[in-house]
Protein backbone atom coordinates (compact mmCIF):
# COMPACT_ATOMS: atom_id res chain seq x y z
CA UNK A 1 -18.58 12.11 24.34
CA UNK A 2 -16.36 9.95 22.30
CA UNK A 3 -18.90 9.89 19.15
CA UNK A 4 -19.10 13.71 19.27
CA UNK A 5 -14.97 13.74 19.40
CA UNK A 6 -15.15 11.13 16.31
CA UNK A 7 -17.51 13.07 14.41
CA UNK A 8 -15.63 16.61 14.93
CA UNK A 9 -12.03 15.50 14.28
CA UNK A 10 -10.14 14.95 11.00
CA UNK A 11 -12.05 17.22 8.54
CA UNK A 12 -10.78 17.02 5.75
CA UNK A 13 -11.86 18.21 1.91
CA UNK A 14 -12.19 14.68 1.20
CA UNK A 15 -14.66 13.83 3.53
CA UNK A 16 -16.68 16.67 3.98
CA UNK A 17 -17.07 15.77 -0.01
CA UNK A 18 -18.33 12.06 1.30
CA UNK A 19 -20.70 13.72 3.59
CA UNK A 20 -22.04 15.88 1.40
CA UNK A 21 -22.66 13.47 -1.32
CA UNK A 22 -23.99 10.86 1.03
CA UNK A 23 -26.73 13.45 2.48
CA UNK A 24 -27.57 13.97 -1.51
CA UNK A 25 -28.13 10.35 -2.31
CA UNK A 26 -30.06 9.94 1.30
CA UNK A 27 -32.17 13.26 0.51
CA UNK A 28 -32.61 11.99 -3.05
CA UNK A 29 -33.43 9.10 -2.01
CA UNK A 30 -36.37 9.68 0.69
CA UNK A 31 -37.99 12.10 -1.83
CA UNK A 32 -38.28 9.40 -4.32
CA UNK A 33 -39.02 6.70 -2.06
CA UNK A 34 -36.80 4.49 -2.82
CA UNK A 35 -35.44 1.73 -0.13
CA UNK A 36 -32.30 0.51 -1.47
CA UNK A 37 -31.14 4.24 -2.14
CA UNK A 38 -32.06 5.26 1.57
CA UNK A 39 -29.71 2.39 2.89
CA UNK A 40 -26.85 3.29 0.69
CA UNK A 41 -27.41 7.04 1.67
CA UNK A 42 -27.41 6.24 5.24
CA UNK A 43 -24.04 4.07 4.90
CA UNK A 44 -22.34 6.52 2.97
CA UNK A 45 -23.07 9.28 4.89
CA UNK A 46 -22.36 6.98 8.18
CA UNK A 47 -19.47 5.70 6.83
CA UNK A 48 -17.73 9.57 5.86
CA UNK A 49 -19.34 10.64 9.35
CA UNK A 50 -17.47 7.78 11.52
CA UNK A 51 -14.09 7.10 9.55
CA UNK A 52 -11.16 9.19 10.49
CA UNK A 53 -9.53 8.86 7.05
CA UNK A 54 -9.90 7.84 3.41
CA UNK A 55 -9.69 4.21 3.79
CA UNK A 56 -8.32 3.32 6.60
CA UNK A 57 -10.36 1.35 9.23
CA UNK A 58 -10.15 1.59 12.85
CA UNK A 59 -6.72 3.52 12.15
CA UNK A 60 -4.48 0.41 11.10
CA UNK A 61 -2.74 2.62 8.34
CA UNK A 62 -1.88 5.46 11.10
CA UNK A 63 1.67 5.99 10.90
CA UNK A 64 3.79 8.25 13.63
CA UNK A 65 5.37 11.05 12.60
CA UNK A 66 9.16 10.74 12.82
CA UNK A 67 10.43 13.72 14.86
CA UNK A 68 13.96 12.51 14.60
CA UNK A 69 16.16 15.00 13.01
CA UNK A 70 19.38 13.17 12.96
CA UNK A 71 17.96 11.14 9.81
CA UNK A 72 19.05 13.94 7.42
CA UNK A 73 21.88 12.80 6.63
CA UNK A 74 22.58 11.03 3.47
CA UNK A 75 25.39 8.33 2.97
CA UNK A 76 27.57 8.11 0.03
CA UNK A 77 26.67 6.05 -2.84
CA UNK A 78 29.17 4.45 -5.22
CA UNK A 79 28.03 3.48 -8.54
CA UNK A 80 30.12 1.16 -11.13
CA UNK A 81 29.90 1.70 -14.66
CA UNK A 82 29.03 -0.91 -16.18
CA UNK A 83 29.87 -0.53 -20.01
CA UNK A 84 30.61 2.14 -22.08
CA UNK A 85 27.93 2.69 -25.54
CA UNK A 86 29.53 3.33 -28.98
């Protein structure tokens, strides 16, 4: 159940772009014959299929979305001039 939940979430344009390329190259690939192109069509495709994101693995870039609204507020900032151009 958790591969099926993996595979469904996080569509994105992005990836469904991965996936589609990386079924091309595998397709391509098998009709040709050629080995090499087979394996990098399967990890392509695998790799779009199981990733959540762009590039980042096992979700070590996820960052929580800050539902604090008190953090609109800006604080004064002084500047000093520091010469004047002739």
């Amino acid at each position: 159940m958790q591969l099926l939940a993996r595979i469904s979430s996080g569509w994105t344009t992005l990836k469904f772009i991965r996936v589609i390329l990386g079924v091309l190259i595998l397709y391509s690939s098998i009709s040709e014959g050629h080995a090499g192109g087979i394996v990098l069509g399967v990890l392509f495709t695998g790799i779009a299929l199981f990733t959540d994101g762009v590039c980042c693995a096992g979700g070590n870039c996820y960052t929580p979305v800050n539902r604090n609204n008190n953090q609109n507020k800006t604080d004064e900032i002084e500047y000093e001039e520091l010469g004047a151009k002739k």
